[in-house]
PDB file of N, CA and C in Angstrom:
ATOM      1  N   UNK A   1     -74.403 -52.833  31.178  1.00  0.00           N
ATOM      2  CA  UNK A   1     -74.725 -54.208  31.405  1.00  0.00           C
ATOM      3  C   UNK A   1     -73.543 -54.950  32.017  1.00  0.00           C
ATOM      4  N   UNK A   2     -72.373 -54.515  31.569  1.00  0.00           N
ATOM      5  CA  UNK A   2     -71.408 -55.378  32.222  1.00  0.00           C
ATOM      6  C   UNK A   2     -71.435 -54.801  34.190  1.00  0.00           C
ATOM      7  N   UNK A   3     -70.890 -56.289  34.253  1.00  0.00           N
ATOM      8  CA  UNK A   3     -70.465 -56.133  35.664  1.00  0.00           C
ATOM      9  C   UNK A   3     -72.095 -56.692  36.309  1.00  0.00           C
ATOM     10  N   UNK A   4     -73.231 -56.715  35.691  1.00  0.00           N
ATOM     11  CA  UNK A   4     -74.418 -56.771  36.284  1.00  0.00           C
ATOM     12  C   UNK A   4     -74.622 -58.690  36.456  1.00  0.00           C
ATOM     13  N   UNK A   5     -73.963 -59.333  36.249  1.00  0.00           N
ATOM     14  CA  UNK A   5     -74.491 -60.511  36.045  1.00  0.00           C
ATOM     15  C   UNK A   5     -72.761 -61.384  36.519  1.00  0.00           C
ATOM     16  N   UNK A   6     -72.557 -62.497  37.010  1.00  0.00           N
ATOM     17  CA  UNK A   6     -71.852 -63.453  37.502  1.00  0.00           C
ATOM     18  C   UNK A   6     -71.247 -63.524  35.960  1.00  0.00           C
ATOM     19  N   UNK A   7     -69.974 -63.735  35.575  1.00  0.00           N
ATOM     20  CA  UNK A   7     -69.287 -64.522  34.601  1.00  0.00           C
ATOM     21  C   UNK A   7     -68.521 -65.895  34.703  1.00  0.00           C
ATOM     22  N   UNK A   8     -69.153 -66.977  35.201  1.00  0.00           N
ATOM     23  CA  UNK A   8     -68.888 -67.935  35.712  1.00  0.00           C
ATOM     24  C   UNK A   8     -67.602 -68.719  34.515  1.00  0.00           C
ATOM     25  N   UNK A   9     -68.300 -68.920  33.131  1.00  0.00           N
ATOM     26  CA  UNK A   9     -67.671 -69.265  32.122  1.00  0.00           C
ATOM     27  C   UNK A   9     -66.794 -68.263  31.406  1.00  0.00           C
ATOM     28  N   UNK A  10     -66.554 -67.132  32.178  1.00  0.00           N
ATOM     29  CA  UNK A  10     -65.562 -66.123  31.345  1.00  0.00           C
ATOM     30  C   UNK A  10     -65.653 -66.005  29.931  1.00  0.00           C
ATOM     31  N   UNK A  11     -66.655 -65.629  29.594  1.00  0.00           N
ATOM     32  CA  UNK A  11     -67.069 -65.325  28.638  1.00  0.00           C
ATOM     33  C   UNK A  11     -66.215 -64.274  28.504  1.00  0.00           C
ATOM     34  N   UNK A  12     -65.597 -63.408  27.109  1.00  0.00           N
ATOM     35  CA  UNK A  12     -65.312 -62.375  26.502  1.00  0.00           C
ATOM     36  C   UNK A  12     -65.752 -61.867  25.848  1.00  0.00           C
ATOM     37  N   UNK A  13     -65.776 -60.630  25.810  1.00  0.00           N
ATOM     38  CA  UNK A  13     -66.213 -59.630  24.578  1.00  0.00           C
ATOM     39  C   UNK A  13     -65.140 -58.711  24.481  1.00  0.00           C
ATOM     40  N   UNK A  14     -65.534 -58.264  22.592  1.00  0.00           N
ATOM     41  CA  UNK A  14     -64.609 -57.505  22.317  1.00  0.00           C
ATOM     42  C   UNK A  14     -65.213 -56.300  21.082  1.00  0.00           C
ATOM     43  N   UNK A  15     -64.589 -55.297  20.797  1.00  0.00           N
ATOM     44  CA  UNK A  15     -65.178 -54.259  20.114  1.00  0.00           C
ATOM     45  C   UNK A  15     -65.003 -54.558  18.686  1.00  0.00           C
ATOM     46  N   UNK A  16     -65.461 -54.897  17.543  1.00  0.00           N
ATOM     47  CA  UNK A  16     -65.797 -54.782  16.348  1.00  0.00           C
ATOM     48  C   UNK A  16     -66.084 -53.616  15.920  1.00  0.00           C
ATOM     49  N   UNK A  17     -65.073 -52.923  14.543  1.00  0.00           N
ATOM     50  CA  UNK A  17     -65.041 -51.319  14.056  1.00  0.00           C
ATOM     51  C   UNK A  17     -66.744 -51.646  13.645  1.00  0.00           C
ATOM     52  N   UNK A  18     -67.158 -52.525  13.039  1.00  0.00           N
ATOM     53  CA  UNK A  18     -68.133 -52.478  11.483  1.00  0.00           C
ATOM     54  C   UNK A  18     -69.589 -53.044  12.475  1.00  0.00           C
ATOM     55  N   UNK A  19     -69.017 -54.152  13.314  1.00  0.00           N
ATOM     56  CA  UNK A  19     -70.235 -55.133  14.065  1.00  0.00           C
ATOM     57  C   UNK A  19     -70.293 -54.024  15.528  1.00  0.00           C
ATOM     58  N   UNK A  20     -70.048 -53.794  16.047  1.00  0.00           N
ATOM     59  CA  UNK A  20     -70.154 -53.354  17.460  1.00  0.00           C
ATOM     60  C   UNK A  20     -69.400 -54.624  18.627  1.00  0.00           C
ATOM     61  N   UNK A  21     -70.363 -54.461  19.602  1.00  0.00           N
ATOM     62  CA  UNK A  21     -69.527 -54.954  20.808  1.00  0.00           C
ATOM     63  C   UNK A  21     -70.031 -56.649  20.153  1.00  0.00           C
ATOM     64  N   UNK A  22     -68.888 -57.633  20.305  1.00  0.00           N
ATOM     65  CA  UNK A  22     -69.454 -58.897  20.143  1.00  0.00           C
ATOM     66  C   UNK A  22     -68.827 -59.995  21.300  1.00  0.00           C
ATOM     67  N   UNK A  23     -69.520 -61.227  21.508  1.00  0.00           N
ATOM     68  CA  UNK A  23     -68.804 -62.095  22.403  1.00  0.00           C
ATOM     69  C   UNK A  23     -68.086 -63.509  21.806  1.00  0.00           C
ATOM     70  N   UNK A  24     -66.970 -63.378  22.507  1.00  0.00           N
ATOM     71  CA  UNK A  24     -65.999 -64.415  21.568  1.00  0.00           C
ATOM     72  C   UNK A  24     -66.785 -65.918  21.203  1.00  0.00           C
ATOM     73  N   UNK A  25     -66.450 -66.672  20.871  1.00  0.00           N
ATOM     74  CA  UNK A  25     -67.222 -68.019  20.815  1.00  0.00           C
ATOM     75  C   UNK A  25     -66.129 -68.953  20.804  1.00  0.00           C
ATOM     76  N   UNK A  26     -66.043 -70.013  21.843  1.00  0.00           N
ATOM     77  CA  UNK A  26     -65.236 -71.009  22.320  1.00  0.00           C
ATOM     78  C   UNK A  26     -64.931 -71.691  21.130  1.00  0.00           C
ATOM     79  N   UNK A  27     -64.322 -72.710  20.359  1.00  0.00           N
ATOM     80  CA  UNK A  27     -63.867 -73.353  19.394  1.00  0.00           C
ATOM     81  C   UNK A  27     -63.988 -74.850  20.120  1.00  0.00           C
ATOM     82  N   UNK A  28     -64.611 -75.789  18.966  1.00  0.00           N
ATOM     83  CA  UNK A  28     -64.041 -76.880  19.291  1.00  0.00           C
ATOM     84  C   UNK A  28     -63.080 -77.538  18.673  1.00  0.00           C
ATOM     85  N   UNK A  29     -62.587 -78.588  20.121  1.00  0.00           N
ATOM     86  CA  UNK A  29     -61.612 -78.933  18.927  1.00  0.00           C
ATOM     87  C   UNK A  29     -61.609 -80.095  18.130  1.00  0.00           C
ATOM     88  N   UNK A  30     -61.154 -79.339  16.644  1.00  0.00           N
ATOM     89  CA  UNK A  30     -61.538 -80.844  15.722  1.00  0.00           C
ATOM     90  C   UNK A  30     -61.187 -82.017  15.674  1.00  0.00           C
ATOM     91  N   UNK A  31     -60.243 -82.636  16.562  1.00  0.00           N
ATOM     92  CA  UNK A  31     -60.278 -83.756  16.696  1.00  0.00           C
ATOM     93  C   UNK A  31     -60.616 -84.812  17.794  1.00  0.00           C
ATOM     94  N   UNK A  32     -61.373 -84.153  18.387  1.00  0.00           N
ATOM     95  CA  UNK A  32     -62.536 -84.414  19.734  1.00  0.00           C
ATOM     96  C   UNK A  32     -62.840 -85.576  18.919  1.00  0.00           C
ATOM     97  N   UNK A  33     -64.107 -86.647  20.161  1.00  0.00           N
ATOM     98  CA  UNK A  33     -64.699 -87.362  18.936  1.00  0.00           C
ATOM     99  C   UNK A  33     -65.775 -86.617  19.145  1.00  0.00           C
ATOM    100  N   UNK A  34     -66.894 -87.197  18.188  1.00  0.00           N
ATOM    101  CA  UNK A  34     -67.787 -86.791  17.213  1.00  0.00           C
ATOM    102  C   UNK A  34     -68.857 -86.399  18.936  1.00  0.00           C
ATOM    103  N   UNK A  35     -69.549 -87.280  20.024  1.00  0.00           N
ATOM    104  CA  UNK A  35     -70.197 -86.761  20.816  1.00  0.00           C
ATOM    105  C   UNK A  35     -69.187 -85.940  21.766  1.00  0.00           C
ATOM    106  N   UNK A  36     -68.247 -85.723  21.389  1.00  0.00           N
ATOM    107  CA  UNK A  36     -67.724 -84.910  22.531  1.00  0.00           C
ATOM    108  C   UNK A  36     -67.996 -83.128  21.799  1.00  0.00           C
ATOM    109  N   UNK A  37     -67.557 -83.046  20.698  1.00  0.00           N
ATOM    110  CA  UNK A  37     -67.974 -81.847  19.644  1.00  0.00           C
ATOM    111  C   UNK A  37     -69.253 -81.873  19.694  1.00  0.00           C
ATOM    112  N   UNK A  38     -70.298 -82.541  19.608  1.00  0.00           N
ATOM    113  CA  UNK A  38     -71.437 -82.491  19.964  1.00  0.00           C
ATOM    114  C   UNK A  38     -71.919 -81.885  21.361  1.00  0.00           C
ATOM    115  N   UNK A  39     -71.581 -82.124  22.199  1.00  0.00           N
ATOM    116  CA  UNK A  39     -71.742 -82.033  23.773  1.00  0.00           C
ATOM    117  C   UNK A  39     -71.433 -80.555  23.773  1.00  0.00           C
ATOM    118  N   UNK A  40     -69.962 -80.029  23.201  1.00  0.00           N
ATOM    119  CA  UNK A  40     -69.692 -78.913  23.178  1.00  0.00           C
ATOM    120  C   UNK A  40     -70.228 -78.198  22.626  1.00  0.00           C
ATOM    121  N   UNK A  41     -70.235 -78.246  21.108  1.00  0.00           N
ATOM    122  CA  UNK A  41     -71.114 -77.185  20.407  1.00  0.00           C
ATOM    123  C   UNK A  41     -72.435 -76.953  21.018  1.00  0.00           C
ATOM    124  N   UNK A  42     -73.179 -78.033  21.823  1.00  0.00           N
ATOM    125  CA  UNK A  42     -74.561 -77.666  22.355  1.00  0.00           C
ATOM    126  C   UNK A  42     -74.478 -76.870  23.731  1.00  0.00           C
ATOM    127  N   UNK A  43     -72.981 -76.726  23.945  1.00  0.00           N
ATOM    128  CA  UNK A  43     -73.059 -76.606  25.353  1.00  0.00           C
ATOM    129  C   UNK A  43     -73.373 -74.650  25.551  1.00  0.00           C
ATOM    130  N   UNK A  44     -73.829 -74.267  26.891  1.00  0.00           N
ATOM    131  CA  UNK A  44     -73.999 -72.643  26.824  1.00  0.00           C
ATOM    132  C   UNK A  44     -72.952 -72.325  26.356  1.00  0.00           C
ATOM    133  N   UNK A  45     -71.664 -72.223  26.898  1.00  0.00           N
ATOM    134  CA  UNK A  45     -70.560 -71.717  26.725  1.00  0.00           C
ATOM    135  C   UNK A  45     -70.226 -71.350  24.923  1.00  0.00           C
ATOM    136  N   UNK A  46     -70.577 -72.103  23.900  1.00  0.00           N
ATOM    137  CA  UNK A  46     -70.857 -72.183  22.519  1.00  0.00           C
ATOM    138  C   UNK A  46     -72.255 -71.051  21.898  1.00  0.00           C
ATOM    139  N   UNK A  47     -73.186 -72.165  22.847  1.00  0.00           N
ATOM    140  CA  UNK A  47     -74.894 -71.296  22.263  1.00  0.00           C
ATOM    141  C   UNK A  47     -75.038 -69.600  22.766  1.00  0.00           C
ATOM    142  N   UNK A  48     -74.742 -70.049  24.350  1.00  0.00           N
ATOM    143  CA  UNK A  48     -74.790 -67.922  24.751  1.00  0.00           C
ATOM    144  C   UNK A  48     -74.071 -67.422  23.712  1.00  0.00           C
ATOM    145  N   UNK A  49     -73.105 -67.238  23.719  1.00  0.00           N
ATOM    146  CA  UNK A  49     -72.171 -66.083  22.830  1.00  0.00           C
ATOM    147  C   UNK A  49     -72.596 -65.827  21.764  1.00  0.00           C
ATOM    148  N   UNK A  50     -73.180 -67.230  21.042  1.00  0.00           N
ATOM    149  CA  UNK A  50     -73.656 -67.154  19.419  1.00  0.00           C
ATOM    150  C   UNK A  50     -74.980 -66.780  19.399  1.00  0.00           C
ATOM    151  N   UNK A  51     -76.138 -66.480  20.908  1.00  0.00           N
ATOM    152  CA  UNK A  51     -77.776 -65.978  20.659  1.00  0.00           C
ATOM    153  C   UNK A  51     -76.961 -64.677  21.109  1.00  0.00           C
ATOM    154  N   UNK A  52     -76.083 -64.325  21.600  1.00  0.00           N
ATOM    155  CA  UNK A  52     -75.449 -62.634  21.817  1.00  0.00           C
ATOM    156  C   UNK A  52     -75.148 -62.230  20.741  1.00  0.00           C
ATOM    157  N   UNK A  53     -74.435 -62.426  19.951  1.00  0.00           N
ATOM    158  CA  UNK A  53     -74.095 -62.241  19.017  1.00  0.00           C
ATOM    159  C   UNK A  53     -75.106 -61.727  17.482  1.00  0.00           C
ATOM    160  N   UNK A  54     -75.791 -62.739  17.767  1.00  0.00           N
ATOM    161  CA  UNK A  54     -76.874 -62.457  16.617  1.00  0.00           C
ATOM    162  C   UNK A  54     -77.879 -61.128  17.199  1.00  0.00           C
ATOM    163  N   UNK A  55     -78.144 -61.085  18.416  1.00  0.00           N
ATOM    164  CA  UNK A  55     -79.001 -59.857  19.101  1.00  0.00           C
ATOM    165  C   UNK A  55     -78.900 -58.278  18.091  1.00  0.00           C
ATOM    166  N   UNK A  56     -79.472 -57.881  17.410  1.00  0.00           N
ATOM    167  CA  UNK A  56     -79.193 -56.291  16.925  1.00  0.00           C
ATOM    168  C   UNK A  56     -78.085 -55.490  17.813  1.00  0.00           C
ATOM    169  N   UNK A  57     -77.949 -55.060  17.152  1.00  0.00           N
ATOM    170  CA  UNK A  57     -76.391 -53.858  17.388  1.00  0.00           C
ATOM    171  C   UNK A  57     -76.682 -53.223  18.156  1.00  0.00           C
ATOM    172  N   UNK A  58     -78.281 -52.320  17.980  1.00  0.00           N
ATOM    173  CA  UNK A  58     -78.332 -51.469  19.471  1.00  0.00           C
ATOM    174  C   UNK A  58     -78.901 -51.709  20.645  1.00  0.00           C
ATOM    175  N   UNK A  59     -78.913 -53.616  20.829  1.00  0.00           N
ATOM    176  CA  UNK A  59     -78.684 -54.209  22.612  1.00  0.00           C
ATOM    177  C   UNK A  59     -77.737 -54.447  22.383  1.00  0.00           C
ATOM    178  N   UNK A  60     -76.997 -55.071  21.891  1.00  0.00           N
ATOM    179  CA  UNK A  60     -75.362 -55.488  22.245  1.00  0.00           C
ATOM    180  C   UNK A  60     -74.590 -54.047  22.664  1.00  0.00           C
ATOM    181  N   UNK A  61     -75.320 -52.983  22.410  1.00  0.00           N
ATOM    182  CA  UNK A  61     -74.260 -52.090  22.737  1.00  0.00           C
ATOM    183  C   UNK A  61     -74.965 -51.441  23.862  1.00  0.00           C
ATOM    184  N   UNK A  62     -75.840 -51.728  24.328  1.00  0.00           N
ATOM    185  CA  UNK A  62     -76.453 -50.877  25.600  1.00  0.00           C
ATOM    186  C   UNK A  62     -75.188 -50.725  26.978  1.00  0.00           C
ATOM    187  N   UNK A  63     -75.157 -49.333  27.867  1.00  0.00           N
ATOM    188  CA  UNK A  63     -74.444 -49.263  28.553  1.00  0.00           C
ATOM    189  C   UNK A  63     -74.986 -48.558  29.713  1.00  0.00           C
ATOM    190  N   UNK A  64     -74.791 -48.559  30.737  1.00  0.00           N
ATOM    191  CA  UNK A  64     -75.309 -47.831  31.505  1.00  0.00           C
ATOM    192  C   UNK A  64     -77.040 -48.047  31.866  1.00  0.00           C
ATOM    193  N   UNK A  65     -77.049 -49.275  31.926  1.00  0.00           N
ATOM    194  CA  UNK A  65     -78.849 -50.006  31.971  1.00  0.00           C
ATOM    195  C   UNK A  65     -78.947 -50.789  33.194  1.00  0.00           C
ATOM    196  N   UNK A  66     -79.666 -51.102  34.053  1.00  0.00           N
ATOM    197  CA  UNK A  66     -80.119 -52.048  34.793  1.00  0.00           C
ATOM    198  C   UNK A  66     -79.950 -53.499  34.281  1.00  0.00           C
ATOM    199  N   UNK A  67     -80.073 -54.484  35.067  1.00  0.00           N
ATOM    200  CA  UNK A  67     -80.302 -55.797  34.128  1.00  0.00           C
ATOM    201  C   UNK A  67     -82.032 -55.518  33.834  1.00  0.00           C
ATOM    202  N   UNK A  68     -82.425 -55.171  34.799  1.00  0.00           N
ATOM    203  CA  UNK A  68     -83.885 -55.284  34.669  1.00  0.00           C
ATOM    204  C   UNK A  68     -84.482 -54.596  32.984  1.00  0.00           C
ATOM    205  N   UNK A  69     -83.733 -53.173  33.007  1.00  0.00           N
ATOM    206  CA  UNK A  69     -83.862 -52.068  31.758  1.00  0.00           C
ATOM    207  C   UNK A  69     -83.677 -52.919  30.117  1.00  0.00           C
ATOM    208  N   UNK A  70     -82.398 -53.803  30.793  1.00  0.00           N
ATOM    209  CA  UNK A  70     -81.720 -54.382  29.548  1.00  0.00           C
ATOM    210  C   UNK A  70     -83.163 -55.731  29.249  1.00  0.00           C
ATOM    211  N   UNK A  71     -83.510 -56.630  30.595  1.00  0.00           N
ATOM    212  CA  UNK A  71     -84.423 -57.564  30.136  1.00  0.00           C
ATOM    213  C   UNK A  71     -86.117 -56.429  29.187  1.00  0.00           C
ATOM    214  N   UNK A  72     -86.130 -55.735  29.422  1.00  0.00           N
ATOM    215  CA  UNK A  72     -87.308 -55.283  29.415  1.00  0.00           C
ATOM    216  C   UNK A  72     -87.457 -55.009  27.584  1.00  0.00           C
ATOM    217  N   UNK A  73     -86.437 -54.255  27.299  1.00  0.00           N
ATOM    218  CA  UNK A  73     -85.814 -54.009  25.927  1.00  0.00           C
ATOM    219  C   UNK A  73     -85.457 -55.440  25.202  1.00  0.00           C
ATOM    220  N   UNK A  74     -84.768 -56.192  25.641  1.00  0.00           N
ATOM    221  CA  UNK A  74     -84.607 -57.508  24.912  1.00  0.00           C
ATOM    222  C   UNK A  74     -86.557 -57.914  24.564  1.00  0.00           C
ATOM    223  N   UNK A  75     -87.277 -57.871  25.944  1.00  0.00           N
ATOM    224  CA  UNK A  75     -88.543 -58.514  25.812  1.00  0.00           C
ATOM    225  C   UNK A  75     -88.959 -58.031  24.722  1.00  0.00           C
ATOM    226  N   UNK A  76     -88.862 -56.246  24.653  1.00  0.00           N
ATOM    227  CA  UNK A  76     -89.928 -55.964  23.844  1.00  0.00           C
ATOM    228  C   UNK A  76     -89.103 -55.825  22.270  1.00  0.00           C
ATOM    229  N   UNK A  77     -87.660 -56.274  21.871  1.00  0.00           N
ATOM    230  CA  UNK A  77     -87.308 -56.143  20.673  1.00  0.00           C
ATOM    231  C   UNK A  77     -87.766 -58.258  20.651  1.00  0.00           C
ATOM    232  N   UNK A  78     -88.251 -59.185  21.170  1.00  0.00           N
ATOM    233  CA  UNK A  78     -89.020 -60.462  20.779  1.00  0.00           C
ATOM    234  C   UNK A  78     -90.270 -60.827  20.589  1.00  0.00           C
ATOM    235  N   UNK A  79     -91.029 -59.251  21.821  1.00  0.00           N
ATOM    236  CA  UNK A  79     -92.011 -59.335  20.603  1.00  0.00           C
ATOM    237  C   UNK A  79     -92.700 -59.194  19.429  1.00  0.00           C
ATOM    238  N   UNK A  80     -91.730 -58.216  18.662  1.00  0.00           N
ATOM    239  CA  UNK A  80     -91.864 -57.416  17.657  1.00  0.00           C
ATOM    240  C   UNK A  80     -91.571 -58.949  16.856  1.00  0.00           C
ATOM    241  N   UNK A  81     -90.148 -59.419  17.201  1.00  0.00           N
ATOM    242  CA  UNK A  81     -89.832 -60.569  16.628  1.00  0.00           C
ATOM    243  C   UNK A  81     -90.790 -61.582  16.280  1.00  0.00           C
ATOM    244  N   UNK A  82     -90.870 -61.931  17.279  1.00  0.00           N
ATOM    245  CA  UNK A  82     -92.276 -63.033  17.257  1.00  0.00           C
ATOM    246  C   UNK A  82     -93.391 -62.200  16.413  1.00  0.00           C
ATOM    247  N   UNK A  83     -93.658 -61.204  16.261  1.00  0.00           N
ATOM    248  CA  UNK A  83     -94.940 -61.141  15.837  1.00  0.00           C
ATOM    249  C   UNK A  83     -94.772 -61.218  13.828  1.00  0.00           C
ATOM    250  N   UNK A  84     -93.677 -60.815  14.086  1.00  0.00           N
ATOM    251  CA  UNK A  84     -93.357 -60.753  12.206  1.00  0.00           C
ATOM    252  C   UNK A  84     -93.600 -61.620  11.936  1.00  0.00           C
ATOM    253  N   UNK A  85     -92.279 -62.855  12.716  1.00  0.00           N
ATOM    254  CA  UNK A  85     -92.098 -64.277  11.975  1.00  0.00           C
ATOM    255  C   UNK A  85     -93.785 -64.992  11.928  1.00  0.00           C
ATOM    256  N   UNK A  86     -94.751 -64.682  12.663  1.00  0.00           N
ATOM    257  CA  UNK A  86     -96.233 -65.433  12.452  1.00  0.00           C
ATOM    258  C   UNK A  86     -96.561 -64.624  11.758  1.00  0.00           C
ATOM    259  N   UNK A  87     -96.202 -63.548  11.307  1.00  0.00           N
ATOM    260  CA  UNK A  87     -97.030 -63.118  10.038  1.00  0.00           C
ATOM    261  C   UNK A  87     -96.646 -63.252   8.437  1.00  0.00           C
ATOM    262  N   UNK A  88     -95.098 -63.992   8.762  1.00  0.00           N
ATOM    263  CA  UNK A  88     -94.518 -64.320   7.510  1.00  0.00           C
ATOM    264  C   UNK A  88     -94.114 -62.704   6.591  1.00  0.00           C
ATOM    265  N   UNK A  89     -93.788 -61.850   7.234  1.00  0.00           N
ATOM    266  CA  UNK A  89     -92.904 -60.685   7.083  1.00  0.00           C
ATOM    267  C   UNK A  89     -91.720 -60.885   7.372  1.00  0.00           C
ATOM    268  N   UNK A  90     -90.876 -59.925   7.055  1.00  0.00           N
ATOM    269  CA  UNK A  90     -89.815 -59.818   7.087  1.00  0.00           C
ATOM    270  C   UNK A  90     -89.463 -58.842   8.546  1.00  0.00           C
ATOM    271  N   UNK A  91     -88.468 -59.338   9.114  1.00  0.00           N
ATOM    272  CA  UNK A  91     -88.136 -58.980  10.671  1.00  0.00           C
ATOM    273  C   UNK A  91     -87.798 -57.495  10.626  1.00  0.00           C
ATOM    274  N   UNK A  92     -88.975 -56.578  11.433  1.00  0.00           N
ATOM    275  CA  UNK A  92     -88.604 -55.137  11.314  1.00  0.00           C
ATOM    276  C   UNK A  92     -87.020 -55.267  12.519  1.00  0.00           C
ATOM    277  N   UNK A  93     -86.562 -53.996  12.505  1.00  0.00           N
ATOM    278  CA  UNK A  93     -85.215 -53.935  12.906  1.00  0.00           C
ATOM    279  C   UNK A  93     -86.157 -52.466  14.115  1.00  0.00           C
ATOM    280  N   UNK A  94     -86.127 -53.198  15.503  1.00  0.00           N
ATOM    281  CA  UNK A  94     -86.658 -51.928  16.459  1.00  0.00           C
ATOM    282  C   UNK A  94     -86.191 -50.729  16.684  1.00  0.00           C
ATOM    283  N   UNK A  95     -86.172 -49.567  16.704  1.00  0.00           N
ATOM    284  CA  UNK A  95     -85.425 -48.301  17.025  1.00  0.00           C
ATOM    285  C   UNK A  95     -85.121 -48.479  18.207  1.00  0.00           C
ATOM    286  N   UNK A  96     -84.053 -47.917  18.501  1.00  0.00           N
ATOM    287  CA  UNK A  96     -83.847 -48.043  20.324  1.00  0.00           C
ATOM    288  C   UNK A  96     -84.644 -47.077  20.980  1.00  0.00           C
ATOM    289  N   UNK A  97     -85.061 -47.261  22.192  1.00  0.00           N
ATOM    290  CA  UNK A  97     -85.852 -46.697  22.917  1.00  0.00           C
ATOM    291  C   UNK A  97     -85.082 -46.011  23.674  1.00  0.00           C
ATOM    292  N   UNK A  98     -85.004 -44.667  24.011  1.00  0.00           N
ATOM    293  CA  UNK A  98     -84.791 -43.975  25.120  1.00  0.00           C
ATOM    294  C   UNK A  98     -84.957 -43.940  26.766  1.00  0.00           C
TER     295      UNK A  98
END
């Protein structure tokens, strides 16, 4: 996946022994005022890293995929998602697909 997509905001990632691959998350700073920490925390640069982050371990670690391969796999580990949360189950965890 890397290299497949523009990094405009320089985003980072880095290897976790226990989590796998994760992406850093910008900090604000605390003595911003209150809509400026606001503005930020809502901003992508904050939200991407932290919906990456939460993604299961075996997309964050995909290598050697298309973007297309990688969207297709994200799709189909949301609909599994989506279909739990309306059934008020508990979120199965997808096997990776080959």
């Amino acid at each position: 996946m890397r290299g497949l997509c523009s990094n405009d905001i320089d985003l980072r990632f880095h290897e976790h022994q226990r989590l796998g691959r994760l992406c850093n998350i910008g900090r604000v700073h605390p003595r911003a005022l209150t809509r400026v920490k606001t503005l930020k925390s809502n901003s992508f640069s904050i939200r991407g890293p932290a919906l990456f982050n939460s993604l299961p371990r075996h997309l964050r670690a995909l290598t050697n995929v298309t973007l297309d391969q990688f969207k297709a796999r994200l799709d189909h580990f949301y609909k599994i998602y989506r279909t739990s949360r309306t059934s008020r189950t508990t979120t199965p965890v997808p096997q990776p697909t080959q």
